[in-house]
Protein backbone atom coordinates (compact mmCIF):
# COMPACT_ATOMS: atom_id res chain seq x y z
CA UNK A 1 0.00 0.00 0.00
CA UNK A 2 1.27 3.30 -0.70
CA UNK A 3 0.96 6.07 1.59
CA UNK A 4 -0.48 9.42 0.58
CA UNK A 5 0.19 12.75 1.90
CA UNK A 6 -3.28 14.77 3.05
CA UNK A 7 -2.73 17.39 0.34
CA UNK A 8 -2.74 15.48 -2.99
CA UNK A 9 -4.86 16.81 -5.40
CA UNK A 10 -7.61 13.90 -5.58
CA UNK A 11 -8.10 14.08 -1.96
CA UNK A 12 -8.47 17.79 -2.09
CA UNK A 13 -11.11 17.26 -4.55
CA UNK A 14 -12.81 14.60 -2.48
CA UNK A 15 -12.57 17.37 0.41
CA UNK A 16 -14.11 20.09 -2.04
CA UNK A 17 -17.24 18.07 -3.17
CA UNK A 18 -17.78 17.05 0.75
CA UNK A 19 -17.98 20.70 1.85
CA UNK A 20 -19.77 21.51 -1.27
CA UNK A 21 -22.36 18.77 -0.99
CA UNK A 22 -23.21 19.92 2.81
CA UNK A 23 -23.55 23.45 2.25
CA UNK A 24 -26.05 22.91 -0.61
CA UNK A 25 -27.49 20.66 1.51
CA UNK A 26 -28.24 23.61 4.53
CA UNK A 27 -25.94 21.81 6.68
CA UNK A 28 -23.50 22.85 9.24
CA UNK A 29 -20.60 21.63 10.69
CA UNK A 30 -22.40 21.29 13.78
CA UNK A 31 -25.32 19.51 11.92
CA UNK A 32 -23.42 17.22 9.69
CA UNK A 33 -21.57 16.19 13.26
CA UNK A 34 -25.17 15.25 15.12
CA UNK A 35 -25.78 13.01 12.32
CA UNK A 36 -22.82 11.39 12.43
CA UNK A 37 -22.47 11.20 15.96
CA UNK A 38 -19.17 12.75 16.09
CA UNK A 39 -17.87 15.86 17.62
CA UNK A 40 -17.79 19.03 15.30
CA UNK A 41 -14.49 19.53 15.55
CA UNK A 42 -13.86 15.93 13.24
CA UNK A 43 -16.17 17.37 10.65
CA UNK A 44 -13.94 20.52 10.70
CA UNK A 45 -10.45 18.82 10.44
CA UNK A 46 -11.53 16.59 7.53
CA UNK A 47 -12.49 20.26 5.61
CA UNK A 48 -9.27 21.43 6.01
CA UNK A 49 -7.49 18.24 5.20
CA UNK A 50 -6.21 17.93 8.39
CA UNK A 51 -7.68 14.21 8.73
CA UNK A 52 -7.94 12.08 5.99
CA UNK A 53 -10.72 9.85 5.98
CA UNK A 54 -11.00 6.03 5.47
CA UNK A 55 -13.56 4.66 3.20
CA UNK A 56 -15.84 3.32 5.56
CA UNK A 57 -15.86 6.48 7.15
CA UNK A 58 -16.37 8.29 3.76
CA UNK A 59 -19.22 6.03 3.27
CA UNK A 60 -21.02 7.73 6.46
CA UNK A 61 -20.23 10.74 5.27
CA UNK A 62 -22.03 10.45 1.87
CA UNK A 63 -25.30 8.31 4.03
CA UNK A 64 -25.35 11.47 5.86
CA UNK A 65 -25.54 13.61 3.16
CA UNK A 66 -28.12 11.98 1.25
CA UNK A 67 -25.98 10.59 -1.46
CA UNK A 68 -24.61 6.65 -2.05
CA UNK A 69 -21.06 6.30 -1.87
CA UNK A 70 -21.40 4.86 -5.30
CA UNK A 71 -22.99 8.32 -6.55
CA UNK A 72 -20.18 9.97 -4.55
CA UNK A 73 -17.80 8.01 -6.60
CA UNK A 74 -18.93 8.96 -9.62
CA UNK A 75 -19.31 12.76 -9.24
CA UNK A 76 -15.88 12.87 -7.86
CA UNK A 77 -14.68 10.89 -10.79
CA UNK A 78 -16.83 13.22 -13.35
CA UNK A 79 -15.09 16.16 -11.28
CA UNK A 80 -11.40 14.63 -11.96
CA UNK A 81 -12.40 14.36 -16.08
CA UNK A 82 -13.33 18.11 -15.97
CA UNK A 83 -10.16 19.16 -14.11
CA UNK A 84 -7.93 16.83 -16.02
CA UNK A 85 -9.62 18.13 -19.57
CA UNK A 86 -9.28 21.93 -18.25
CA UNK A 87 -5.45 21.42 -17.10
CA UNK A 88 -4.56 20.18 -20.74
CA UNK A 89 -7.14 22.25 -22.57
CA UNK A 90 -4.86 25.55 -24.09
CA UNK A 91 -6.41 28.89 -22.44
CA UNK A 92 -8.27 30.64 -25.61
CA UNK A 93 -6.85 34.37 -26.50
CA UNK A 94 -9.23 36.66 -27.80
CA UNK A 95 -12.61 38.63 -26.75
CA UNK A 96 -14.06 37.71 -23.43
């Protein structure tokens, strides 16, 4: 197994759809916490990438959001296609 650092780039993503995914779903920190029966302060590290999280623990996350890991999976993997396509993709000159 190889070990990871907590800022890669795929794991930031992973963090970015998490946070994005509870604030359009009108959660808090605090709320998302409750749900998971956790202390706030968990919910907060993961955010800032100060905790990486395993996948059984991802999977809670995602229940408690609403979402299937498996939908999870493939946003974040429809997220990596855009970012992947925009890094290679030449900026255009010209009119904005």
């Amino acid at each position: 197994m190889v070990s990871r650092p907590l800022h890669d780039h795929d794991y930031a993503l992973v963090v970015e759809l998490l946070h994005e995914m509870r604030r359009r779903s009108g959660l808090t920190q605090v709320a998302l916490a409750k749900r998971l029966g956790v202390d706030q302060s968990l919910v907060s590290k993961v955010e800032r990438k100060e905790r990486r999280l395993d996948v059984a623990e991802l999977r809670r996350v995602c229940t408690a959001l609403g979402v299937s890991l498996g939908e999870f999976v493939e946003r974040f993997e429809s997220a990596i296609k855009v970012g992947r396509k925009s890094r290679t993709t030449p900026p255009r000159r010209g009119k904005i």
